[in-house]
C-alpha atoms as a PDB file:
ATOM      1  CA  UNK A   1      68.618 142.842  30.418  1.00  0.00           C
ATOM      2  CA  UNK A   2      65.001 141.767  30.275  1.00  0.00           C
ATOM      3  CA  UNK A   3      62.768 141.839  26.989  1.00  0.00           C
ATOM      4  CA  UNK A   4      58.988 140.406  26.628  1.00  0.00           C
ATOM      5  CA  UNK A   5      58.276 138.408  24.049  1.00  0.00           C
ATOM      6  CA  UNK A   6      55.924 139.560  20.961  1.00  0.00           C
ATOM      7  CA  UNK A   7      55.220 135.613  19.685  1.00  0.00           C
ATOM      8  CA  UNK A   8      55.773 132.469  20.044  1.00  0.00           C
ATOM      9  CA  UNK A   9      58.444 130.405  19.123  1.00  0.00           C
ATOM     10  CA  UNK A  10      62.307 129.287  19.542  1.00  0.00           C
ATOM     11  CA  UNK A  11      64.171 131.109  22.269  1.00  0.00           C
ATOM     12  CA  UNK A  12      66.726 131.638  20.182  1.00  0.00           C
ATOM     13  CA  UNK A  13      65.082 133.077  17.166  1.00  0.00           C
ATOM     14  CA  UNK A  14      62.886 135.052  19.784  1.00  0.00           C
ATOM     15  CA  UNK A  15      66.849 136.625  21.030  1.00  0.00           C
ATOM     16  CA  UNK A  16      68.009 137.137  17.818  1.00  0.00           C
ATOM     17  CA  UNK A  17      65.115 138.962  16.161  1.00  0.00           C
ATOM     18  CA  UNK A  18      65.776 141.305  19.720  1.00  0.00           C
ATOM     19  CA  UNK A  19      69.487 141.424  19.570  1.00  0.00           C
ATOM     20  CA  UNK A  20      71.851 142.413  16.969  1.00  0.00           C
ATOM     21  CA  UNK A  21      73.812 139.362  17.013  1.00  0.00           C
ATOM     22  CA  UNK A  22      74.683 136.492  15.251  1.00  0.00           C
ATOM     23  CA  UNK A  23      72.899 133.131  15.990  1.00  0.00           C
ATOM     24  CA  UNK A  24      76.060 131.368  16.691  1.00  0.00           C
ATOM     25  CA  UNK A  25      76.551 134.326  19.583  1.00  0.00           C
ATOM     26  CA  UNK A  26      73.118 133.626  20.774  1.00  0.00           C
ATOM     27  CA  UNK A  27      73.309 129.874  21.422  1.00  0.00           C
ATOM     28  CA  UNK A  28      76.749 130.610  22.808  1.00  0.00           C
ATOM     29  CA  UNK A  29      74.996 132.658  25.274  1.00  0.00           C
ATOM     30  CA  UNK A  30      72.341 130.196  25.949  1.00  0.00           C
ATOM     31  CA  UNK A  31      74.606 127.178  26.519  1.00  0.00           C
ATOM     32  CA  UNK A  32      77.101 129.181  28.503  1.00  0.00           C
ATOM     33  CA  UNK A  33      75.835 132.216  30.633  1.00  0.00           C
ATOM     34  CA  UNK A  34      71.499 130.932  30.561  1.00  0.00           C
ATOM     35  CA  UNK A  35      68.573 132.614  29.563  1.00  0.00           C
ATOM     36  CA  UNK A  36      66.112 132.926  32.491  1.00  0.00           C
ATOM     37  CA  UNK A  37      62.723 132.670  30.917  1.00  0.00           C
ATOM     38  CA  UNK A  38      59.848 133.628  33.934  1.00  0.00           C
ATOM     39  CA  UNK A  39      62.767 133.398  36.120  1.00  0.00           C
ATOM     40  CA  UNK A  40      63.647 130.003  35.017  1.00  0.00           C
ATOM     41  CA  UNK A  41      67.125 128.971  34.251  1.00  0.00           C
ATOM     42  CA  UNK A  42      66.927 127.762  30.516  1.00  0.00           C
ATOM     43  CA  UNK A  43      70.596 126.237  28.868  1.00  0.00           C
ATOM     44  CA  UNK A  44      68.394 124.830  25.480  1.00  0.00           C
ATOM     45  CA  UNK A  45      68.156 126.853  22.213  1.00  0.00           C
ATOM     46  CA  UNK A  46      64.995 125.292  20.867  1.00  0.00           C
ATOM     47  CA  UNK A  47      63.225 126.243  24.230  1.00  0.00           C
ATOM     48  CA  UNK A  48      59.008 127.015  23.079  1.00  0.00           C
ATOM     49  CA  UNK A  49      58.954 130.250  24.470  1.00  0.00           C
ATOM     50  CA  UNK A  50      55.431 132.105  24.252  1.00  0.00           C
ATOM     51  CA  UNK A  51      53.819 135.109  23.892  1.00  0.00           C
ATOM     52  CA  UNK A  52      54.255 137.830  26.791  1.00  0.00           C
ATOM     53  CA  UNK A  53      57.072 134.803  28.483  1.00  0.00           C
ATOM     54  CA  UNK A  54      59.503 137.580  30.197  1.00  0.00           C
ATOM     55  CA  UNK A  55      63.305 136.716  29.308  1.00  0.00           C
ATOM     56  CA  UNK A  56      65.962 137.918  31.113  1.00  0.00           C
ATOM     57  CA  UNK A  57      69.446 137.541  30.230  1.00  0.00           C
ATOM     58  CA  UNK A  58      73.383 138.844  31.039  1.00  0.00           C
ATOM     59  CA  UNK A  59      75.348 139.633  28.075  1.00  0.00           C
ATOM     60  CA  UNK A  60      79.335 138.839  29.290  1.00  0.00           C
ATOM     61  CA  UNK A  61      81.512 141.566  28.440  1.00  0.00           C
ATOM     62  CA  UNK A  62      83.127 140.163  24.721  1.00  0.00           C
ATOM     63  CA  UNK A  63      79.117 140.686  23.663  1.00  0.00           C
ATOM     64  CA  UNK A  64      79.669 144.025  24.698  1.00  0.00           C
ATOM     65  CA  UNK A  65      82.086 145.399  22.025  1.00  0.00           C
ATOM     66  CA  UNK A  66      81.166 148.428  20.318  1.00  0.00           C
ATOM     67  CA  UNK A  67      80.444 146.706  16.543  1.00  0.00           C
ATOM     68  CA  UNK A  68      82.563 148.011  13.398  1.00  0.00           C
ATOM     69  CA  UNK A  69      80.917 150.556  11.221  1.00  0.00           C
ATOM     70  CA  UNK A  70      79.676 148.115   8.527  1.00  0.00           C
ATOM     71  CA  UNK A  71      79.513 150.657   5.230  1.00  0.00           C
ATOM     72  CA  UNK A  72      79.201 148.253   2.703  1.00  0.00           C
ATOM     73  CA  UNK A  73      77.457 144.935   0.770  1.00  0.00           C
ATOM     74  CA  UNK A  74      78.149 141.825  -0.321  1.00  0.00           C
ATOM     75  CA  UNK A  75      76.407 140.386  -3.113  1.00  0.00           C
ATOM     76  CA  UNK A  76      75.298 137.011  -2.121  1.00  0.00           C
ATOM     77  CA  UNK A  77      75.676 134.213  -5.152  1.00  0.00           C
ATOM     78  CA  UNK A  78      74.103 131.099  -3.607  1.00  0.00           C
ATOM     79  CA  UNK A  79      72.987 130.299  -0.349  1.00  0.00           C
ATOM     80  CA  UNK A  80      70.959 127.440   1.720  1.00  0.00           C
ATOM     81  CA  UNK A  81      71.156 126.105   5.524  1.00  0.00           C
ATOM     82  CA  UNK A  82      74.453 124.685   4.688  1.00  0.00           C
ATOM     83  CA  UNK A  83      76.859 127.281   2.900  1.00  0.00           C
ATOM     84  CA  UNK A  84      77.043 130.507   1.584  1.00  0.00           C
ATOM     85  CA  UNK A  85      78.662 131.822  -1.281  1.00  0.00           C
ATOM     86  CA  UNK A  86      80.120 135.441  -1.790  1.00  0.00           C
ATOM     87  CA  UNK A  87      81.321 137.358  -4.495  1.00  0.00           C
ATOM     88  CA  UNK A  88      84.031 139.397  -1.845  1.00  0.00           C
ATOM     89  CA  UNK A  89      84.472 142.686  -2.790  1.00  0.00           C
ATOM     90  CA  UNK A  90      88.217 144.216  -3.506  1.00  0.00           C
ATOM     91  CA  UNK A  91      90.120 146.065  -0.446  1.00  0.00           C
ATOM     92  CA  UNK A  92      87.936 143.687   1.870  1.00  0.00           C
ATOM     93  CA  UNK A  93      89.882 141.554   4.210  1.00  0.00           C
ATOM     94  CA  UNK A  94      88.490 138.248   4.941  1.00  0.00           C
ATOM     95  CA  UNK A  95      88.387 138.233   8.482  1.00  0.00           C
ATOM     96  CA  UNK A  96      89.873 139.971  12.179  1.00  0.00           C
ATOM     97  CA  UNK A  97      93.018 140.359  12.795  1.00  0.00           C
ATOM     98  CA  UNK A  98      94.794 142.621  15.295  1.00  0.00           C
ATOM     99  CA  UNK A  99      96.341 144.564  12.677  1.00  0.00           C
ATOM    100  CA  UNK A 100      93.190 145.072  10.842  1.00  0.00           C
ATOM    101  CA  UNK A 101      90.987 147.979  11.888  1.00  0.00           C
ATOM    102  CA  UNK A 102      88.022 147.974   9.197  1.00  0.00           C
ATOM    103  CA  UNK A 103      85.449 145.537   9.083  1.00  0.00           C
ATOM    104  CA  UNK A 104      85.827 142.669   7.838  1.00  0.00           C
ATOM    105  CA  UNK A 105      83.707 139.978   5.742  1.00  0.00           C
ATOM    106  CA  UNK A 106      83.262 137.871   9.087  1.00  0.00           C
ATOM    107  CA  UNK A 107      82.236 141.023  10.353  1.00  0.00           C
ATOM    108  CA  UNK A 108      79.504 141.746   7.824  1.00  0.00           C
ATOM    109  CA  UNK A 109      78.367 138.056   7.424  1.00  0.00           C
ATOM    110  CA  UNK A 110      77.703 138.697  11.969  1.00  0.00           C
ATOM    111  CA  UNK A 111      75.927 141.570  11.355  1.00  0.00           C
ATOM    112  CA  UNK A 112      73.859 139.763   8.497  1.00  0.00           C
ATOM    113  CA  UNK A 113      72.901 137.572  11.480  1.00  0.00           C
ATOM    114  CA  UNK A 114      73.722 134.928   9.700  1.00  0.00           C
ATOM    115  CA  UNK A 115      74.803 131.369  10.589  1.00  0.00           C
ATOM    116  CA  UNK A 116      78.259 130.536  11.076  1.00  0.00           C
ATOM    117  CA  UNK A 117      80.715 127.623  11.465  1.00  0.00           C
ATOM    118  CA  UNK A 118      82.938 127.929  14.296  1.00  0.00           C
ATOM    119  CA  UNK A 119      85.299 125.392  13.802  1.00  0.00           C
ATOM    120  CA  UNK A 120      88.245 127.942  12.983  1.00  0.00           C
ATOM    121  CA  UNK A 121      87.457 129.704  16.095  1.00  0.00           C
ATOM    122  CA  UNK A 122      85.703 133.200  16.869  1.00  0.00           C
ATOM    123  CA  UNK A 123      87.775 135.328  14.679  1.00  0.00           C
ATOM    124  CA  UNK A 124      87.184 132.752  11.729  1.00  0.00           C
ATOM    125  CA  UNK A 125      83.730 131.948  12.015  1.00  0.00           C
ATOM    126  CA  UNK A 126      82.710 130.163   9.036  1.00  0.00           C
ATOM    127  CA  UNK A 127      85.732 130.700   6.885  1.00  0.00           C
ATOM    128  CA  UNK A 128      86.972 127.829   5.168  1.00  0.00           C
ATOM    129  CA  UNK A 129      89.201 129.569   2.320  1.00  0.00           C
ATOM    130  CA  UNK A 130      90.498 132.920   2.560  1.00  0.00           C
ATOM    131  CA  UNK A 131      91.370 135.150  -0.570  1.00  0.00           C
ATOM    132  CA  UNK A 132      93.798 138.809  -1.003  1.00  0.00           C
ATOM    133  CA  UNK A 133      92.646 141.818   0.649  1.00  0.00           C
ATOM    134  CA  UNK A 134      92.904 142.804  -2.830  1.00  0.00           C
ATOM    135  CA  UNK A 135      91.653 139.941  -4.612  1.00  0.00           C
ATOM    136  CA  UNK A 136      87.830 139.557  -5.610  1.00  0.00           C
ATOM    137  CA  UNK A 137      85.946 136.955  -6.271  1.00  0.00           C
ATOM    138  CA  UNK A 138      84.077 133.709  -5.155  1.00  0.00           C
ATOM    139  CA  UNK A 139      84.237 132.730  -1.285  1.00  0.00           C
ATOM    140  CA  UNK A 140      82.584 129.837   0.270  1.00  0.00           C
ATOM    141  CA  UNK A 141      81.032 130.318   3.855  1.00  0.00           C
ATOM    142  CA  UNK A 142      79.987 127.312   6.162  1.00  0.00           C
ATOM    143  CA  UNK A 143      77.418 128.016   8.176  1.00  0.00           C
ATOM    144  CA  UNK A 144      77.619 124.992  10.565  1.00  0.00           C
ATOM    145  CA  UNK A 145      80.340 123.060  11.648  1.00  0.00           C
ATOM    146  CA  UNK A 146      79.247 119.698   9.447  1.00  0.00           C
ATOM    147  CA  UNK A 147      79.363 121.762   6.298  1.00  0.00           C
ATOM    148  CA  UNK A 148      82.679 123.023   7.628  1.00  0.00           C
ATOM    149  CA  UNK A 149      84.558 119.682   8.233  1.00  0.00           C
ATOM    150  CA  UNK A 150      83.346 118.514   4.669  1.00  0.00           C
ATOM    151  CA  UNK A 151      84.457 121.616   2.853  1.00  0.00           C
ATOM    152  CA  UNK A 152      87.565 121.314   4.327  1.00  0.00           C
ATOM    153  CA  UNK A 153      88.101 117.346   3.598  1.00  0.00           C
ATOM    154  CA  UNK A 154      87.442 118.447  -0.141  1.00  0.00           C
ATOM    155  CA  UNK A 155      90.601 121.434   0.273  1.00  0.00           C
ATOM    156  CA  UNK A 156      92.862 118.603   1.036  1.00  0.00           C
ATOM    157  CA  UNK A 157      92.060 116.027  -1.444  1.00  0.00           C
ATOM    158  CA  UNK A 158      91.264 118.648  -4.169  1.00  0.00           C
ATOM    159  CA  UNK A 159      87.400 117.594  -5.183  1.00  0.00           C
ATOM    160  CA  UNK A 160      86.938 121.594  -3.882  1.00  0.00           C
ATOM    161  CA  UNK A 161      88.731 124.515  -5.726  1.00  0.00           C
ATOM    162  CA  UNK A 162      88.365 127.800  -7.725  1.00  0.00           C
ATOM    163  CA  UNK A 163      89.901 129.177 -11.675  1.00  0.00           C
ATOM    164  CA  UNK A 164      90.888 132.636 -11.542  1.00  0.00           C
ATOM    165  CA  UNK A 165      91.104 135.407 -14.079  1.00  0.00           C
ATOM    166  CA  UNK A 166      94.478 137.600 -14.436  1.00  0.00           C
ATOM    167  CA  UNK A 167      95.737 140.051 -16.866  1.00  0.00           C
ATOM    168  CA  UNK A 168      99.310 140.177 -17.250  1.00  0.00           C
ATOM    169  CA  UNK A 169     102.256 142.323 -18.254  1.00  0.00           C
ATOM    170  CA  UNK A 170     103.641 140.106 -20.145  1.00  0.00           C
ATOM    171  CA  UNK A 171     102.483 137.025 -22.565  1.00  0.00           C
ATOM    172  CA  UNK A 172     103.120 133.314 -22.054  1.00  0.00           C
ATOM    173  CA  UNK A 173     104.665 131.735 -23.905  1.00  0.00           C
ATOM    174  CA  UNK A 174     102.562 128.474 -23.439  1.00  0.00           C
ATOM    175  CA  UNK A 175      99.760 127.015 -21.228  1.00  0.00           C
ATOM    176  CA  UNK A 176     101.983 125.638 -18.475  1.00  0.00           C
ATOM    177  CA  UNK A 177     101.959 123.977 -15.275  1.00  0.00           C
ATOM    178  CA  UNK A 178     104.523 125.601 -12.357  1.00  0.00           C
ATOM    179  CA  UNK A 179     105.554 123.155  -9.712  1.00  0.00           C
ATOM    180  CA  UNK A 180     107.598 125.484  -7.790  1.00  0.00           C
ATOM    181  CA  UNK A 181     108.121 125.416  -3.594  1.00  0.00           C
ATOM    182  CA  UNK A 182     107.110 128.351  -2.102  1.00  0.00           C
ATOM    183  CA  UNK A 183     108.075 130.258   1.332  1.00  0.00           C
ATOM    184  CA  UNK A 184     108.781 133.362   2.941  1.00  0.00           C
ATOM    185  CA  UNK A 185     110.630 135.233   1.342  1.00  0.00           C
ATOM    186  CA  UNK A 186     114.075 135.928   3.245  1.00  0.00           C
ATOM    187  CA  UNK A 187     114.956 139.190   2.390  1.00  0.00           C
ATOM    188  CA  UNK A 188     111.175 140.689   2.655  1.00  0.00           C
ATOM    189  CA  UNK A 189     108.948 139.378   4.885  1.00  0.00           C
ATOM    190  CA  UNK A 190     106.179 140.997   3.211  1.00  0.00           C
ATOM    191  CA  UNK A 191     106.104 138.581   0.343  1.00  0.00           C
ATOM    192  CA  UNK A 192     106.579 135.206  -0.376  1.00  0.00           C
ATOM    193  CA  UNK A 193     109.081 133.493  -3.059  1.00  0.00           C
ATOM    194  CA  UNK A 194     110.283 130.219  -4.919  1.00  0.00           C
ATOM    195  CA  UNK A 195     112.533 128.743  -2.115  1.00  0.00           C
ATOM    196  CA  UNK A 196     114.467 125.534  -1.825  1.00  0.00           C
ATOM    197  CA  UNK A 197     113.259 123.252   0.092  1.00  0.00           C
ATOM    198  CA  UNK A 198     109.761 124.907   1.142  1.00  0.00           C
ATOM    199  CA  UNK A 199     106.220 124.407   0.369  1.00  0.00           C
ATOM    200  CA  UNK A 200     105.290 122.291  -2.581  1.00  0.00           C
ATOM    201  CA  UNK A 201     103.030 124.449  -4.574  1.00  0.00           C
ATOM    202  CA  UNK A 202     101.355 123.470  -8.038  1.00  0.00           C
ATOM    203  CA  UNK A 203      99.558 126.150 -10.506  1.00  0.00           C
ATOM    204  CA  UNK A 204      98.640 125.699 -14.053  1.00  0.00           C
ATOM    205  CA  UNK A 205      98.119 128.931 -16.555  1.00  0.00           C
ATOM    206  CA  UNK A 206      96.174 129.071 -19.571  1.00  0.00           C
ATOM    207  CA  UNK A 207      96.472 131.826 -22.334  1.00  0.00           C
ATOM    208  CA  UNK A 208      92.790 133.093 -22.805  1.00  0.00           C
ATOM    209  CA  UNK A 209      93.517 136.295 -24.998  1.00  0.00           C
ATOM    210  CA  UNK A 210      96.628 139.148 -25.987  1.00  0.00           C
ATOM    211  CA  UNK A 211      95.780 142.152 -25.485  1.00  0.00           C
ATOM    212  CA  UNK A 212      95.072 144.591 -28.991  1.00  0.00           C
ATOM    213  CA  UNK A 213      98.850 146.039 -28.666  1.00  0.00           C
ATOM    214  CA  UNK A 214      99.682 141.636 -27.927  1.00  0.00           C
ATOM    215  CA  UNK A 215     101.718 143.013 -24.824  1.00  0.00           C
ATOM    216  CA  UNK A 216      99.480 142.369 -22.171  1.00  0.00           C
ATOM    217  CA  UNK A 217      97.431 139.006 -21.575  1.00  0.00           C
ATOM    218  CA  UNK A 218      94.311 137.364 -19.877  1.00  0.00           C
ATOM    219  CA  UNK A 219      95.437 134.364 -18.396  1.00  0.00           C
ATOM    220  CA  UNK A 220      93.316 131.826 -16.513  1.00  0.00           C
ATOM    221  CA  UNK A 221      94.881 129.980 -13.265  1.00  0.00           C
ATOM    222  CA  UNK A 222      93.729 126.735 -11.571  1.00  0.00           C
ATOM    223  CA  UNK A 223      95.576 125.926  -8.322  1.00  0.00           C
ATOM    224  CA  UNK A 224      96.695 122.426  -7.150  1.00  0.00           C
ATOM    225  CA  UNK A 225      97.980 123.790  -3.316  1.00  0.00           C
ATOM    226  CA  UNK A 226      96.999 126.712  -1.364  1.00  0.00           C
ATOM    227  CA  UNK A 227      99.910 128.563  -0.651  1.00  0.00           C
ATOM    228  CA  UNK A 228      99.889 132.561  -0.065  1.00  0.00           C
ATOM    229  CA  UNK A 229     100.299 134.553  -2.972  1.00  0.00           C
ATOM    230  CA  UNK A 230     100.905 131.296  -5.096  1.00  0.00           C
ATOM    231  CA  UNK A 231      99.673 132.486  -7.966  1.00  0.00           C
ATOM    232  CA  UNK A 232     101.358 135.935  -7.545  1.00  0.00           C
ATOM    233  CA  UNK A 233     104.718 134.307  -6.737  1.00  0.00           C
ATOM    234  CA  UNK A 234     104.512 131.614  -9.402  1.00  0.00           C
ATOM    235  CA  UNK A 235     104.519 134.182 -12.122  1.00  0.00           C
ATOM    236  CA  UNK A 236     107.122 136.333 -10.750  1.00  0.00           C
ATOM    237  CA  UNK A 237     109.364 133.575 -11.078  1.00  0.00           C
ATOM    238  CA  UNK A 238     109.019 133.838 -14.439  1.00  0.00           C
ATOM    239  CA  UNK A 239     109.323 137.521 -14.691  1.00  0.00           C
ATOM    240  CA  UNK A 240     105.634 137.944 -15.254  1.00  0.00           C
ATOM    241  CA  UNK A 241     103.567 140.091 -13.253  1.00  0.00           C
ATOM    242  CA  UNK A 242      99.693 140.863 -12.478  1.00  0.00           C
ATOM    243  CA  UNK A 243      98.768 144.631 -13.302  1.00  0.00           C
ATOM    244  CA  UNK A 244      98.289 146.342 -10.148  1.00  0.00           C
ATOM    245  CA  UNK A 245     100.419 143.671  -8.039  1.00  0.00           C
ATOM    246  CA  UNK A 246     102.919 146.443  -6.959  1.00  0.00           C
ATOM    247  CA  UNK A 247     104.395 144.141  -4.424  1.00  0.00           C
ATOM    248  CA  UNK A 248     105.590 141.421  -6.657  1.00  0.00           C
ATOM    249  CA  UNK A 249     107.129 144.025  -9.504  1.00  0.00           C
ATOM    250  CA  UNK A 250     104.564 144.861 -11.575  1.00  0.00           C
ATOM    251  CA  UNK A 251     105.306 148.001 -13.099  1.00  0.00           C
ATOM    252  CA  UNK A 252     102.775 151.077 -14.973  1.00  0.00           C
ATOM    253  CA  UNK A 253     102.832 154.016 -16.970  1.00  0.00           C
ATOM    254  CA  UNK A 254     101.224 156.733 -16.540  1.00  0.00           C
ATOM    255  CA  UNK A 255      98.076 154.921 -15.436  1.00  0.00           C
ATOM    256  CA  UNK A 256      98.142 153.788 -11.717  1.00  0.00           C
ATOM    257  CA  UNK A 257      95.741 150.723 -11.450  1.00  0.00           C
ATOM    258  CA  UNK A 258      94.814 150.599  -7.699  1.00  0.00           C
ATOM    259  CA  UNK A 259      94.598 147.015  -7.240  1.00  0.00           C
ATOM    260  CA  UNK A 260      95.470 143.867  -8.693  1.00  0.00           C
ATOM    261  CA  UNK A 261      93.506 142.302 -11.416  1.00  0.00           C
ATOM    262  CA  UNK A 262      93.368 139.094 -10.264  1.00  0.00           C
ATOM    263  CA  UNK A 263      89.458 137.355  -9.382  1.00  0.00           C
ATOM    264  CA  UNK A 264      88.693 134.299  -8.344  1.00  0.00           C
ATOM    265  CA  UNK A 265      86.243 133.768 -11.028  1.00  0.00           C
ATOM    266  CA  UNK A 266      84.772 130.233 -11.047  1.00  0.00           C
ATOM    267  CA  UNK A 267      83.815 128.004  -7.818  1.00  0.00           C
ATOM    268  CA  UNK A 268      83.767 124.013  -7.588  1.00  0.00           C
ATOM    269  CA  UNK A 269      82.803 121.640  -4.627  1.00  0.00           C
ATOM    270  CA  UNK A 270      80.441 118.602  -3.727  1.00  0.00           C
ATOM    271  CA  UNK A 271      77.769 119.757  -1.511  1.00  0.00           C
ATOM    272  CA  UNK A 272      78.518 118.894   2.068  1.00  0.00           C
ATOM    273  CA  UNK A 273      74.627 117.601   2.398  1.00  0.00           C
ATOM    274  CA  UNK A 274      73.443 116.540  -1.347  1.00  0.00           C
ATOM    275  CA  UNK A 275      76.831 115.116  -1.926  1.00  0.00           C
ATOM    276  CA  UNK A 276      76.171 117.018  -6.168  1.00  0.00           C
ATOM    277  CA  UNK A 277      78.873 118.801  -7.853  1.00  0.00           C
ATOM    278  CA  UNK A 278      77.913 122.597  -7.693  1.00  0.00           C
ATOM    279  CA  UNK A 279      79.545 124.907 -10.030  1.00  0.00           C
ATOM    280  CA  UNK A 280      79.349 128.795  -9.810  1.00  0.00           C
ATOM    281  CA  UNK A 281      80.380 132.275 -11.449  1.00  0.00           C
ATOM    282  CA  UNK A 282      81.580 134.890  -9.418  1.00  0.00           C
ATOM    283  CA  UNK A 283      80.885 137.820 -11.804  1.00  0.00           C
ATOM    284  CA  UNK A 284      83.561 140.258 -12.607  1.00  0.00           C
ATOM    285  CA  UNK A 285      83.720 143.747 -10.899  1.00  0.00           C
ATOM    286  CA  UNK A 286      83.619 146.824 -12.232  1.00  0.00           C
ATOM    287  CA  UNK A 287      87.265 148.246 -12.157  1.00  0.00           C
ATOM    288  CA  UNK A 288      88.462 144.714 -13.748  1.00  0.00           C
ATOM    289  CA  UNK A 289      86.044 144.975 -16.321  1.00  0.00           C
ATOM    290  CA  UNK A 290      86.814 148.375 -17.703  1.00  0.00           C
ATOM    291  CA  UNK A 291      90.488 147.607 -17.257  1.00  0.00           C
ATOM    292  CA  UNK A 292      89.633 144.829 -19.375  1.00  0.00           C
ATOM    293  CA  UNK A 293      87.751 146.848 -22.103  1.00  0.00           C
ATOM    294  CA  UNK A 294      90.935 149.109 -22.313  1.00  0.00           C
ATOM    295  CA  UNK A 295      93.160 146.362 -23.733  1.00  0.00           C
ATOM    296  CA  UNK A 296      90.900 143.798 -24.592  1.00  0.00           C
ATOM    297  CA  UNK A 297      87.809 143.590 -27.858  1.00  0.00           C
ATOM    298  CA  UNK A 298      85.089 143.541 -25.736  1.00  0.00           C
ATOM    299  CA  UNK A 299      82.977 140.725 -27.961  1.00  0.00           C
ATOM    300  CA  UNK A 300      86.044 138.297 -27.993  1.00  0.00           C
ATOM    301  CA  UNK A 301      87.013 139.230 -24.220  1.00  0.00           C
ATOM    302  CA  UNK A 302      83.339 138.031 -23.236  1.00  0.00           C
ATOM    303  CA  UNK A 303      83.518 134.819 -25.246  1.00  0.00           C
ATOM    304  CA  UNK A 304      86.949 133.760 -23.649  1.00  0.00           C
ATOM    305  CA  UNK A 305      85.648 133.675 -20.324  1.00  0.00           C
ATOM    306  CA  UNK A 306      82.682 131.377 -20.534  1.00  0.00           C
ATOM    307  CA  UNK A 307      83.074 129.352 -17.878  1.00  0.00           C
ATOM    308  CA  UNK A 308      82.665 125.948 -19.833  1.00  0.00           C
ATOM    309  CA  UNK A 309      85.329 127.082 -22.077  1.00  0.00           C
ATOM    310  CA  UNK A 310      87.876 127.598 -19.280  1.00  0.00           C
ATOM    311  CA  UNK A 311      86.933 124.383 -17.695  1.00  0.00           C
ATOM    312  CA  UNK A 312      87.328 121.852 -20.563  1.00  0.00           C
ATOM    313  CA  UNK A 313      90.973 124.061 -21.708  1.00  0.00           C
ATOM    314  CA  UNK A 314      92.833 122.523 -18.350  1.00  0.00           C
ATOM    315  CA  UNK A 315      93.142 119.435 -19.716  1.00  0.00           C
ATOM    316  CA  UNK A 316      96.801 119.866 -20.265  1.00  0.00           C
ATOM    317  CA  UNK A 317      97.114 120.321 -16.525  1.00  0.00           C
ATOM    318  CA  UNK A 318      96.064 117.017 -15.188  1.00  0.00           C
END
């Protein structure tokens, strides 16, 4: 394929503003297959290319894929040449997988052209965390590999993490901390469960407000571990159950909520470059909101989930 370039510049930035294609895909293809610029070999991104330079290229045959229909946004909370973060959508899967046919939020972020990690290899491109298919909320994206490996450094030693927001069938009794194992579950392999012997997982749940009838709840949860459906699994244990978590034996009326209200609602980390603590909102969606206006006073629902309020209330969990 041959193109002429318009300007000067970068021949990377000079393929990518001609190809619809992430940069990490474009230095790939520099490095690896070469970029003949006036039929000269060229293996170096930051290559000065100028104006009318002919560049000729061969795309190998993964660049080739037809692209997934990308039919939706992603509100972008904070971003700079380091991270990313997301507020991820409900019914959005994080990234590829060979059972998942949509698009994904990898997908999206590659079609955004924008810059991605690649430490968790080309399915995982810049993903650090992961959250539900049906979860919302705050998602961190690295956009190069040092970002990455500090991100990841904070995961394990816990300086990085997120508070969710729940509302539950059933009341606490108390603000409590769960330090239950968790694992497959061995008689459905399509959830997980408290099992002997597994895991270590730590979550601690905070009563934020009863509902008007004072049978449902909103519930705050900080996790210590990162275990699949930890949070899910941790109140099942104790025969309490998100609404809308159908899997883990939540259990309606004659309303059918469509998803689970559960959304990672506040985001905590050190900046990989600055080395500051950065703290941010991921704001609620619409279908949690007006589930929450249907149980909840509005005016004492909003003042509950300032985030400074749920921050300082773990204390008990330390």
């Amino acid at each position: 394929m041959k193109i002429k370039a318009k300007t000067s510049g970068r021949l990377d930035k000079i393929l990518q503003e001609n190809l619809n294609t992430s940069r990490n895909q474009i230095e790939n293809l520099i490095k690896t297959a070469g970029v003949f610029v006036n039929d000269k070999l060229v293996k170096k991104s930051g290559y000065k290319v100028k104006e009318e330079d002919e560049i000729e290229f061969f795309l190998p045959a993964s660049e080739k894929k037809e692209p997934k229909k990308i039919d939706f946004d992603i509100d972008i909370i904070y971003e700079d040449e380091d991270i990313l973060i997301i507020n991820k959508p409900p019914f959005l899967t994080v990234h590829p997988a060979p059972s998942v046919k949509e698009a994904t939020v990898v997908d999206w972020l590659k079609h955004k052209g924008i810059s991605l990690s690649t430490l968790s290899g080309e399915e995982r491109q810049g993903i650090v965390h992961r959250i539900d298919k049906e979860t919302s909320g705050a998602l961190i994206v690295a956009k190069n590999n040092r970002s990455h490996l500090h991100l990841s450094k904070q995961l394990e030693n816990k300086s990085m993490g997120r508070y969710y927001l729940a509302i539950i069938d059933l009341p606490l009794k108390e603000n409590t901390v769960m330090k239950k194992p968790i694992g497959r579950n061995p008689k459905n392999r399509l959830k997980m469960a408290v099992v002997e012997n597994a895991r270590f997982a730590k979550s601690a749940f905070l009563k934020l407000l009863l509902s008007k009838d004072e049978k449902k709840e909103l519930i705050a949860a900080k996790l210590f571990t990162g275990r699949t459906h930890q949070i899910r699994v941790h109140l099942s244990s104790i025969s309490r159950h998100i609404l809308g978590d159908y899997l883990y034996g939540f259990k309606s009326g004659n309303d059918k909520i469509n998803r689970i209200m559960l959304h990672a609602y506040i985001i905590y980390f050190i900046h990989p470059r600055t080395k500051k603590t950065m703290i941010f909102k991921a704001p609620l969606f619409e279908d949690f909101k007006k589930t929450a206006e249907k149980y909840f006073d509005s005016e004492t629902f909003n003042e509950k989930i300032n985030p400074d309020n749920i921050i300082s209330s773990f204390d008990f969990a330390k």
